[in-house]
N, C-alpha and C. Protein backbone atom coordinates (compact mmCIF):
# COMPACT_ATOMS: atom_id res chain seq x y z
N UNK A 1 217.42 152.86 163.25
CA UNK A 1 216.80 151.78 164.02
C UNK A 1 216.84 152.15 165.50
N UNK A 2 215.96 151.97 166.27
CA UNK A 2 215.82 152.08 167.50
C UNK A 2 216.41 151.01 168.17
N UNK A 3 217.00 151.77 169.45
CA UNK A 3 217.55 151.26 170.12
C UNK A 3 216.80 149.72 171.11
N UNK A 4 215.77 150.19 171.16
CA UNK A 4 214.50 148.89 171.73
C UNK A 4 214.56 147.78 170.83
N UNK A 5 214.53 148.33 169.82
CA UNK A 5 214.33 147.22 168.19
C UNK A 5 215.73 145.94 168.15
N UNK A 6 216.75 147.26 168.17
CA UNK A 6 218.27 146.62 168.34
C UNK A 6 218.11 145.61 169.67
N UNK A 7 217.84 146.19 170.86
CA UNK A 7 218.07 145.00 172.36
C UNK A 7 216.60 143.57 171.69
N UNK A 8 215.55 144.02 171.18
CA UNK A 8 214.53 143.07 170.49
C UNK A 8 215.54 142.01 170.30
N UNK A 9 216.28 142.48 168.69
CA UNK A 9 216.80 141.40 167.77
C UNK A 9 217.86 140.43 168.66
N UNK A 10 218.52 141.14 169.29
CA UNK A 10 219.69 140.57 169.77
C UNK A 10 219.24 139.45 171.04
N UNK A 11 217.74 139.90 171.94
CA UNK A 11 217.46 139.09 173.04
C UNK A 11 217.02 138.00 171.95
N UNK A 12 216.01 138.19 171.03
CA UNK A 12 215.27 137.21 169.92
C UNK A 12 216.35 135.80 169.69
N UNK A 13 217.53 136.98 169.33
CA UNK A 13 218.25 135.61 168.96
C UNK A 13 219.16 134.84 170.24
N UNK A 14 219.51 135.65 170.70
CA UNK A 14 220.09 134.67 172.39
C UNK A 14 218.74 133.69 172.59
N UNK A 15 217.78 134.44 172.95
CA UNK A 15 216.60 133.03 173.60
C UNK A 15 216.28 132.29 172.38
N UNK A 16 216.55 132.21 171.05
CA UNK A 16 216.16 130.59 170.28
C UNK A 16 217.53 130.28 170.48
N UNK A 17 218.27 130.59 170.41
CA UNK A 17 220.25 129.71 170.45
C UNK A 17 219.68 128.99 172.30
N UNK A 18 219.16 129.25 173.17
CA UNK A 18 219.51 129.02 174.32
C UNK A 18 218.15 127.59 174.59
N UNK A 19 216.96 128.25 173.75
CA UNK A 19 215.90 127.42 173.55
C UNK A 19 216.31 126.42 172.93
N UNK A 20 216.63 126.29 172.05
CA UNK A 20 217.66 124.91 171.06
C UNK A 20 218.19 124.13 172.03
N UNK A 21 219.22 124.70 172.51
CA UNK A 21 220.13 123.82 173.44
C UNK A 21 219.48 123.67 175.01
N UNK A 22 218.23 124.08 174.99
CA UNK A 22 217.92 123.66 176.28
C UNK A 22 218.11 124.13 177.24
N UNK A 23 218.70 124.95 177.57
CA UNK A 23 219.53 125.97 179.08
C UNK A 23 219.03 127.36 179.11
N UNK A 24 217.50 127.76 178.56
CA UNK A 24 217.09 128.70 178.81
C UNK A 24 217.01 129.52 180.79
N UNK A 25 216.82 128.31 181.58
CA UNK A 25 216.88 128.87 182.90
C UNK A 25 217.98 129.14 183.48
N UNK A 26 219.22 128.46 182.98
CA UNK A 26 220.67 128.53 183.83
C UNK A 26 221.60 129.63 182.85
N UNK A 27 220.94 129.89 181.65
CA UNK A 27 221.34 131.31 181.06
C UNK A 27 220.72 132.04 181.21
N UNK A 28 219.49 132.19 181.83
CA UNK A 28 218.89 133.51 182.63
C UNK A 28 219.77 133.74 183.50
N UNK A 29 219.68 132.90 184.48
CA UNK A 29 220.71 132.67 185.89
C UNK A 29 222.12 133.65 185.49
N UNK A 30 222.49 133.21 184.63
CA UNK A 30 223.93 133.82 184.01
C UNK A 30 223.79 135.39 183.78
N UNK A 31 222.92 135.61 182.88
CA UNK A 31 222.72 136.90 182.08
C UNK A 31 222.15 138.07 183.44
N UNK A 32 221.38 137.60 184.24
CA UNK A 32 220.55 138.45 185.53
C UNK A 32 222.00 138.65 185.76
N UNK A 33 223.05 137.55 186.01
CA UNK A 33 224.08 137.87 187.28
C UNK A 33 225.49 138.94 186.64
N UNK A 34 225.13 138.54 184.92
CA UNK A 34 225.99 139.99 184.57
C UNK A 34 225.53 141.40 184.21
N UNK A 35 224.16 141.18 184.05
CA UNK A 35 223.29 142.39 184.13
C UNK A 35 223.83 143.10 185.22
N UNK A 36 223.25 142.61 185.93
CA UNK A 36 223.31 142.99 187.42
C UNK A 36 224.50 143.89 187.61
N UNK A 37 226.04 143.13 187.28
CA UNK A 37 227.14 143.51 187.75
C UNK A 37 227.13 144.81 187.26
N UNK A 38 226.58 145.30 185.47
CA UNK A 38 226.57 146.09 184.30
C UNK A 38 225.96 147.25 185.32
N UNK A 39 224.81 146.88 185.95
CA UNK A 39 224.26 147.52 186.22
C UNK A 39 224.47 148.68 187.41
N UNK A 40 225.04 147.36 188.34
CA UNK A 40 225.78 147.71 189.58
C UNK A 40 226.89 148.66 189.52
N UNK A 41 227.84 148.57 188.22
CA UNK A 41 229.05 149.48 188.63
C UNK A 41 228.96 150.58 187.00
N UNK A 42 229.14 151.70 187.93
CA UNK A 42 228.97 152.82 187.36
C UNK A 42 230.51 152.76 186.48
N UNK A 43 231.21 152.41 187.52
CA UNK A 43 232.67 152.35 187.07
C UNK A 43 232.98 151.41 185.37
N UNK A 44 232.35 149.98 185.69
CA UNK A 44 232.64 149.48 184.42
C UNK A 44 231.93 149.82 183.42
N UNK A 45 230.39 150.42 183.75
CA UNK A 45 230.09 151.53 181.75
C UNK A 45 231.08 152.26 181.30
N UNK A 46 232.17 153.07 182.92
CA UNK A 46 232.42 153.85 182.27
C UNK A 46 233.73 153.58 181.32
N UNK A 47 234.39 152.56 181.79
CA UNK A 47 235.11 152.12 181.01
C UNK A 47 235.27 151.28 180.11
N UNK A 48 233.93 150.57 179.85
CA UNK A 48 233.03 149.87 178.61
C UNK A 48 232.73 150.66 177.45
N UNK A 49 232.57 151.78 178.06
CA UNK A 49 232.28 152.66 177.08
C UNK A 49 232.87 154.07 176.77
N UNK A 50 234.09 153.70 177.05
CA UNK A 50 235.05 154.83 176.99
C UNK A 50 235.79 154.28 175.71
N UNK A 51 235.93 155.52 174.79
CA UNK A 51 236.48 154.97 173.40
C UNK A 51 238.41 154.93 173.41
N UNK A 52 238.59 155.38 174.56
CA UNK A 52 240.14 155.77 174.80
C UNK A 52 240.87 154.37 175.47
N UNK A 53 240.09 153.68 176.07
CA UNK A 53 240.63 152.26 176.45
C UNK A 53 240.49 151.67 175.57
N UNK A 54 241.64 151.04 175.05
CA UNK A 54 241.72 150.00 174.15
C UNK A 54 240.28 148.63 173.65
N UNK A 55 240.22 148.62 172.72
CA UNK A 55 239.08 147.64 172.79
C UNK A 55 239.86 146.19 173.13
N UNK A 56 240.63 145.67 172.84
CA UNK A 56 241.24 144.15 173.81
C UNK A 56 240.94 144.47 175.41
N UNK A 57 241.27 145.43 175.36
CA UNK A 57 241.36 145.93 177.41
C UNK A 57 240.40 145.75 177.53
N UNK A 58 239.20 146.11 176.61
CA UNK A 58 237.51 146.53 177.19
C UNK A 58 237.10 145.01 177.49
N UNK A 59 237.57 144.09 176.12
CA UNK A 59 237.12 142.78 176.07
C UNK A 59 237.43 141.87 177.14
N UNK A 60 239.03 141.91 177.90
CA UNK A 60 239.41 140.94 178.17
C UNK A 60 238.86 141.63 179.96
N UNK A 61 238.49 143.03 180.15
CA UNK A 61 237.71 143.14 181.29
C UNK A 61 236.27 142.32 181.17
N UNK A 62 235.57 142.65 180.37
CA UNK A 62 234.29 142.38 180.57
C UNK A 62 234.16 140.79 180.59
N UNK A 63 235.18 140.27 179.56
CA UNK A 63 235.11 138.55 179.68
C UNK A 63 235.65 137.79 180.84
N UNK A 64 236.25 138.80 181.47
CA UNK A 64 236.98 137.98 182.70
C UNK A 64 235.43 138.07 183.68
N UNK A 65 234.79 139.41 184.23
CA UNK A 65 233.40 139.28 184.77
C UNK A 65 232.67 138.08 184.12
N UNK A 66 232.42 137.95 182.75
CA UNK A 66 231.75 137.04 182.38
C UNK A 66 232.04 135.05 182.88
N UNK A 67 233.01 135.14 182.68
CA UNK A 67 233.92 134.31 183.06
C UNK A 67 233.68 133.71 184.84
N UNK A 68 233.89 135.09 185.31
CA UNK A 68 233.43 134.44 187.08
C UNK A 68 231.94 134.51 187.27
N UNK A 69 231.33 134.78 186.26
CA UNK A 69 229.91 134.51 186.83
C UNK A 69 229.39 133.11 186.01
N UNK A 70 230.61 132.57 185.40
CA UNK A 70 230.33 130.83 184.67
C UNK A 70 229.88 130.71 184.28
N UNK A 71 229.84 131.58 183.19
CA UNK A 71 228.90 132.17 181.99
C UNK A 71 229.18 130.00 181.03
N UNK A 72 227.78 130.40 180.56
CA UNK A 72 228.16 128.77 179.60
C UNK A 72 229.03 129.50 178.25
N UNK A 73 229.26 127.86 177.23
CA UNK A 73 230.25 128.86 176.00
C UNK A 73 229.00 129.70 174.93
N UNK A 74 227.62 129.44 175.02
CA UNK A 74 226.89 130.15 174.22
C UNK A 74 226.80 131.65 174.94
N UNK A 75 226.69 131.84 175.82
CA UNK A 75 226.87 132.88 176.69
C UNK A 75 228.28 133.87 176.63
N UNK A 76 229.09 133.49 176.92
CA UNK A 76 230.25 133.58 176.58
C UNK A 76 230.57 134.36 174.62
N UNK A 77 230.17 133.45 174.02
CA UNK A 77 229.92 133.89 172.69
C UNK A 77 229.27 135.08 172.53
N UNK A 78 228.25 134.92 172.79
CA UNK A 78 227.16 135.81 172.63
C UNK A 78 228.06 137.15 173.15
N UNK A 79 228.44 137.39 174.35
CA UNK A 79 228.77 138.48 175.05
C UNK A 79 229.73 139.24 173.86
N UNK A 80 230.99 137.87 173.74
CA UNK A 80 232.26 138.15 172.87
C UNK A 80 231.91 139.07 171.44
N UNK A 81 230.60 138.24 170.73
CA UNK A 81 229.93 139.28 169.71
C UNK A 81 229.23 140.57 170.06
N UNK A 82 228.64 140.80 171.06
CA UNK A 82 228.18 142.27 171.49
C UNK A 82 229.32 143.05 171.50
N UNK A 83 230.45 142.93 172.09
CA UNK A 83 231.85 143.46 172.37
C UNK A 83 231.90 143.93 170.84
N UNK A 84 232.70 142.84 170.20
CA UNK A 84 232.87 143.50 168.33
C UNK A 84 232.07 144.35 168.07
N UNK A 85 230.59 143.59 168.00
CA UNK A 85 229.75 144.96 167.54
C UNK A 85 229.17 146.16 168.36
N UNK A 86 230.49 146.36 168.87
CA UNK A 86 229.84 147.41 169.99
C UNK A 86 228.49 147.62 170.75
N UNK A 87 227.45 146.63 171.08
CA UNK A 87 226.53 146.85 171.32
C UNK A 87 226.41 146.25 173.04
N UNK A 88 227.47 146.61 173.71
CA UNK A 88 227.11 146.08 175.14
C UNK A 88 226.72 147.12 175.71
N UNK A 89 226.15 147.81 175.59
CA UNK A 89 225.72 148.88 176.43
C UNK A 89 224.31 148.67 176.06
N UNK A 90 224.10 147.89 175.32
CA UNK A 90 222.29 147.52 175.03
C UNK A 90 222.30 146.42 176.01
N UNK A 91 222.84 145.79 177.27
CA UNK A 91 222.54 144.97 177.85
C UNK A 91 221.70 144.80 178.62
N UNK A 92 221.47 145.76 179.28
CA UNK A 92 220.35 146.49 179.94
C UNK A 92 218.90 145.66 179.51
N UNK A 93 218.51 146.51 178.28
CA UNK A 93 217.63 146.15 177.58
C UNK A 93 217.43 144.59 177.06
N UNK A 94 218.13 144.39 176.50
CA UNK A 94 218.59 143.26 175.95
C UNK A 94 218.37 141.78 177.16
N UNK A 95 218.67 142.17 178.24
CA UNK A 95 218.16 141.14 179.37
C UNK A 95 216.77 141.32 179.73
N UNK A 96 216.24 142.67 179.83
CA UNK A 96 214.72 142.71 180.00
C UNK A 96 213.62 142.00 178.84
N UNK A 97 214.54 142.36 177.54
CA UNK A 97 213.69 141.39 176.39
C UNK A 97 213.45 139.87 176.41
N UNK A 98 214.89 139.33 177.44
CA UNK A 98 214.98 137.99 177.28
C UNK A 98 213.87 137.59 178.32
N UNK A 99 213.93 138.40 179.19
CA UNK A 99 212.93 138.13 180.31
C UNK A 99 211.49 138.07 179.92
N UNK A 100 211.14 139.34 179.24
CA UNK A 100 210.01 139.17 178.38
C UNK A 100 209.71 137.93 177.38
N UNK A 101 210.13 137.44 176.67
CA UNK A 101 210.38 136.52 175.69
C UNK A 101 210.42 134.87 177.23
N UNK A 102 211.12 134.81 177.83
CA UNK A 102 211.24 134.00 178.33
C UNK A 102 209.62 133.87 179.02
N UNK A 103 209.18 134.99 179.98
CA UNK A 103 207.91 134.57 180.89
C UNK A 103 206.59 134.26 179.75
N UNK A 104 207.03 135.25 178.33
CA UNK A 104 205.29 134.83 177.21
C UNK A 104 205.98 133.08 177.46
N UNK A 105 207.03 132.81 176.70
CA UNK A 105 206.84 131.11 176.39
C UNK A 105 206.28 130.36 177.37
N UNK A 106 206.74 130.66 178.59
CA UNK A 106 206.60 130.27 180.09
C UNK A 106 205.00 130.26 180.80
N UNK A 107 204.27 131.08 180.06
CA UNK A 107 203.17 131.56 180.57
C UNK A 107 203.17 132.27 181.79
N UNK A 108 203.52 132.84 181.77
CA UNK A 108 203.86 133.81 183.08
C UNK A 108 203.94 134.93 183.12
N UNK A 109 203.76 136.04 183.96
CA UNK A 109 203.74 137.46 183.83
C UNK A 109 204.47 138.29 185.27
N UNK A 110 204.92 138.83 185.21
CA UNK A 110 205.58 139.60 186.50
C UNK A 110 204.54 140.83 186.80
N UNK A 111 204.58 140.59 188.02
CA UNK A 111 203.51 141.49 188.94
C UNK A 111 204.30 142.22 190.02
N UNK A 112 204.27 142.99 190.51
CA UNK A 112 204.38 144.51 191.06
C UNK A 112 203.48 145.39 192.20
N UNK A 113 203.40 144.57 193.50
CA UNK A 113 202.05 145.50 194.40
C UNK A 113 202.98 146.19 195.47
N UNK A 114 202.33 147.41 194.98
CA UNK A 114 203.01 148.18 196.48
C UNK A 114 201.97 148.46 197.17
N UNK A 115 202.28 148.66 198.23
CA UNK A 115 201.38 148.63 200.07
C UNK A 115 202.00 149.71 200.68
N UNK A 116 201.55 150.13 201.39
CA UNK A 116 201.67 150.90 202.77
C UNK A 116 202.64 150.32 203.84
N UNK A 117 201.80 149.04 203.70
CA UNK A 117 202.88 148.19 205.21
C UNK A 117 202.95 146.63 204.33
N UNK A 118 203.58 145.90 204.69
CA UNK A 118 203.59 144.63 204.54
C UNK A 118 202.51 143.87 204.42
N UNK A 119 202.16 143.02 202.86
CA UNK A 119 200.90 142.19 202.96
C UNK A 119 200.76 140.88 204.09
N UNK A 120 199.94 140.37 204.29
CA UNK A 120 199.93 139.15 205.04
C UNK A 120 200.24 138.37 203.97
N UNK A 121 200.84 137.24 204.47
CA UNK A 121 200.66 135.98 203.70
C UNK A 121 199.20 135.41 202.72
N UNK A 122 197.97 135.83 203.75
CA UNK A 122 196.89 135.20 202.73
C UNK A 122 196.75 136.41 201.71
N UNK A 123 196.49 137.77 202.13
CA UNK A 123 196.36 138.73 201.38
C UNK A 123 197.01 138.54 200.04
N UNK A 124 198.57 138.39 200.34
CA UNK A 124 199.45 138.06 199.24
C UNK A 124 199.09 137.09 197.72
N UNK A 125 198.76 135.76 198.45
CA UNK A 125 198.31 134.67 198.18
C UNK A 125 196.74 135.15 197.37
N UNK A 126 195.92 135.35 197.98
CA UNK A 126 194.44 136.27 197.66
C UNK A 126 194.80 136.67 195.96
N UNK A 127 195.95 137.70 196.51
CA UNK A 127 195.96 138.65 195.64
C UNK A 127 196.48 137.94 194.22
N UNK A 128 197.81 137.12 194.48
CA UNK A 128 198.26 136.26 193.19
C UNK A 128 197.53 135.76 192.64
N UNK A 129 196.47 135.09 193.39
CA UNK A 129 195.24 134.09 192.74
C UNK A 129 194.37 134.27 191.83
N UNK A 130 194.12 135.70 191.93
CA UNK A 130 192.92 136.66 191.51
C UNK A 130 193.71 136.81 189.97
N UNK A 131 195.32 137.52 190.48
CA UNK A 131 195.74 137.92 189.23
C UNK A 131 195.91 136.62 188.09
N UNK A 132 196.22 135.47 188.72
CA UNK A 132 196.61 134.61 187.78
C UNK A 132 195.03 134.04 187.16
N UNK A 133 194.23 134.26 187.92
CA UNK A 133 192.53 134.30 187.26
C UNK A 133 192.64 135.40 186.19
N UNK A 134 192.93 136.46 186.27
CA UNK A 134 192.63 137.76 185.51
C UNK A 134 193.72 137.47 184.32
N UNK A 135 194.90 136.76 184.44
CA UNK A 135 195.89 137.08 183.05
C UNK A 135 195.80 135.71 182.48
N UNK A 136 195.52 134.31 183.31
CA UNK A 136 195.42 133.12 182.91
C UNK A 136 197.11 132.87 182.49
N UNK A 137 197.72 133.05 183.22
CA UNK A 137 198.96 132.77 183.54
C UNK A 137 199.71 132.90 184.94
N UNK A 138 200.65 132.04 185.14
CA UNK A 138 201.25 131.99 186.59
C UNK A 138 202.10 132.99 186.75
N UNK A 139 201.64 134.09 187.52
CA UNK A 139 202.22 135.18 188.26
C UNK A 139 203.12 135.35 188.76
N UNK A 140 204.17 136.12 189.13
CA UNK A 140 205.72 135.89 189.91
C UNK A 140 205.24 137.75 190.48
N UNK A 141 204.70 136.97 191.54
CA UNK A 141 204.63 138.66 192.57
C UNK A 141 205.78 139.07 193.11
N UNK A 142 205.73 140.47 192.91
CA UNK A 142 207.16 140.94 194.02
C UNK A 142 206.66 141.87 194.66
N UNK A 143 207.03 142.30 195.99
CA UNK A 143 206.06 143.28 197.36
C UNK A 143 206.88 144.86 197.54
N UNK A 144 206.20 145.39 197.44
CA UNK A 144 207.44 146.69 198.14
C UNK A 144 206.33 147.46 198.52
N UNK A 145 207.05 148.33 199.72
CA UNK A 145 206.28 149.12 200.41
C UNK A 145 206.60 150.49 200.15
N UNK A 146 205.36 151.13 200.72
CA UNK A 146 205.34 153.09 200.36
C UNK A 146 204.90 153.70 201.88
N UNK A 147 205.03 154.00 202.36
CA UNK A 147 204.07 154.15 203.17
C UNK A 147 203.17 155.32 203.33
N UNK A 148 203.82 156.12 201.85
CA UNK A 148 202.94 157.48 201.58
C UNK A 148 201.53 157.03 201.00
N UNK A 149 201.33 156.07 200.78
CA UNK A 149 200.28 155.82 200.47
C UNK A 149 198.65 155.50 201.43
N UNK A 150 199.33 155.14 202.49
CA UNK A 150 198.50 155.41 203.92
C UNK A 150 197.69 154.00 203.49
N UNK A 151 197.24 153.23 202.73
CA UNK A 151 196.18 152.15 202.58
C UNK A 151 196.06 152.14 201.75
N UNK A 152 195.14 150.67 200.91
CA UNK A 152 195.18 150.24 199.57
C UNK A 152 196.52 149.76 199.05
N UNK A 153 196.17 149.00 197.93
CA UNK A 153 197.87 148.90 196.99
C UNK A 153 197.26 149.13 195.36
N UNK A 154 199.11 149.34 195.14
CA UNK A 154 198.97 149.55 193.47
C UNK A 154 199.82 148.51 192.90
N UNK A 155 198.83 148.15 192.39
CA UNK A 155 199.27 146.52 191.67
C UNK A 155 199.78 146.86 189.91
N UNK A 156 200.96 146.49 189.63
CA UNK A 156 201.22 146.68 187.94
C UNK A 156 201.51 145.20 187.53
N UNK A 157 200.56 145.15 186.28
CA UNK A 157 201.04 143.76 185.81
C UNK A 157 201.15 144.04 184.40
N UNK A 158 202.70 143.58 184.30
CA UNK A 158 203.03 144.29 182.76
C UNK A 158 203.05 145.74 182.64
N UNK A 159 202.03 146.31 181.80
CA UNK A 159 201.83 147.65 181.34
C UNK A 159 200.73 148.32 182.21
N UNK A 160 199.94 147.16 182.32
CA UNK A 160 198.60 148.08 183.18
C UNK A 160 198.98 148.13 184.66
N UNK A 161 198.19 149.25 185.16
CA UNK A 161 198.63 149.74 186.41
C UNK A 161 196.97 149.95 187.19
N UNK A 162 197.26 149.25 188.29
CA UNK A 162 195.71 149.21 189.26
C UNK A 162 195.93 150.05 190.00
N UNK A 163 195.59 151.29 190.52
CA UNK A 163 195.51 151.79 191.91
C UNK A 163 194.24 152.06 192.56
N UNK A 164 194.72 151.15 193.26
CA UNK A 164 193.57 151.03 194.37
C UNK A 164 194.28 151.64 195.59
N UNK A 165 195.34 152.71 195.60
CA UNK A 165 195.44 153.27 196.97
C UNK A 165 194.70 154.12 197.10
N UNK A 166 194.41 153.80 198.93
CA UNK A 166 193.67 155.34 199.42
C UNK A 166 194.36 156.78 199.17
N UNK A 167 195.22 156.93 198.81
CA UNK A 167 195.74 158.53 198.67
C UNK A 167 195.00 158.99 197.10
N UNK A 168 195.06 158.09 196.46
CA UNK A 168 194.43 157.89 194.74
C UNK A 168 193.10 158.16 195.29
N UNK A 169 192.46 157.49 195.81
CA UNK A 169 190.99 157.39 195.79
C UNK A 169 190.57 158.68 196.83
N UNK A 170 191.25 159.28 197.41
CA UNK A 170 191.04 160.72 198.07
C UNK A 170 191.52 161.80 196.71
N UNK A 171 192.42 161.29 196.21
CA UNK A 171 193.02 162.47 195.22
C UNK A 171 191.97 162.94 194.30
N UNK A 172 190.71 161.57 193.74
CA UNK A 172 190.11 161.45 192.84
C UNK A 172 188.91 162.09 193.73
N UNK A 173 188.35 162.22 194.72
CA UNK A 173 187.57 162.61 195.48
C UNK A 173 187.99 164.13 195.55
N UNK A 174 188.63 164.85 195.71
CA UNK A 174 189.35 166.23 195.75
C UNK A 174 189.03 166.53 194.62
N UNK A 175 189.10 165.72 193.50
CA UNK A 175 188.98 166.89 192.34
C UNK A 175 187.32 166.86 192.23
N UNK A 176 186.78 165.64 191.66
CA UNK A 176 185.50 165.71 191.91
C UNK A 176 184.98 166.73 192.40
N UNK A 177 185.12 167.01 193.84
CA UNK A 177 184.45 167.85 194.67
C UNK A 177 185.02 169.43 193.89
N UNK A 178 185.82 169.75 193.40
CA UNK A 178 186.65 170.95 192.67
C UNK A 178 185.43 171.13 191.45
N UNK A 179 185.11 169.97 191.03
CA UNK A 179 184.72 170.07 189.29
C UNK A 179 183.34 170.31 189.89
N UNK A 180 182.92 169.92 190.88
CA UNK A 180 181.36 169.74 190.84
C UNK A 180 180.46 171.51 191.84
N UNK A 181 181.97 172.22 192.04
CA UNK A 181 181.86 173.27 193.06
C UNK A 181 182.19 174.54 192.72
């Protein structure tokens, strides 16, 4: 079984236990903020996933993090069973699924434009509008800049990827002129 399949089943079942009880947004809240930590320290994979530290040691580290980030008790649970079944190192994944799973119910899609320099406010705005025309769902833009790109942006929503930068649209012009010469 693949490892994607495995973080699938396991987000599948956290978001209906969390959907049931209603606290799908304040166990996002939770799960981002121990992701995060997972993610953040190189140090605790390595001792998450070191087979030479005791597994109580591994547990009663990772539950104490869980713990200060006020994890609820389904949360809490949930974690406590990844631990047994050794599968916290799928957390990673396993939070990106929930995220996925959470924005389809939500109608929503995460978007991705990088720029050169900083959009304006209407540009920004422009741009969300268009997309939430194009996916028929409410958009959650996030901005980052390149500045190798000299002009244009490259917009990803989901899987598909727009580039509309000028370095793209010169690159595509270069070969052209190659193929046609």
């Amino acid at each position: 079984m693949s490892a994607g399949s495995i973080a699938c089943r396991w987000a599948r079942a956290l978001f209906e236990i969390v959907e049931q009880e209603g606290s799908r947004e304040a166990v996002l809240d939770q799960l981002a903020q121990i992701a995060g930590a997972w993610q953040a320290s190189e140090e605790l994979r390595q001792i998450m996933e070191n087979p030479m530290v005791p597994a109580k040691v591994r547990t009663a580290i990772f539950m104490e993090i869980v713990d200060r980030a006020g994890a609820s008790r389904t949360l809490r649970n949930f974690f406590g069973l990844l631990l047994r079944k050794g599968r916290l190192t799928e957390l990673p994944a396993i939070y990106r699924e929930v995220l996925v799973q959470s924005d389809r119910q939500a109608r929503r899609v995460r978007a991705e434009v990088i720029s050169a320099s900083p959009l304006s406010p209407l540009v920004a705005s422009r741009l969300k509008a268009a997309l939430e025309t194009a996916t028929d769902a409410r958009v959650l833009l996030t901005q980052k800049e390149d500045p190798a790109l000299v002009a244009g942006v490259v917009t990803r929503v989901g899987g598909l990827m727009i580039d509309g930068s000028l370095r793209t649209q010169l690159e595509r012009l270069r070969e052209g002129m190659r193929s046609d010469g």
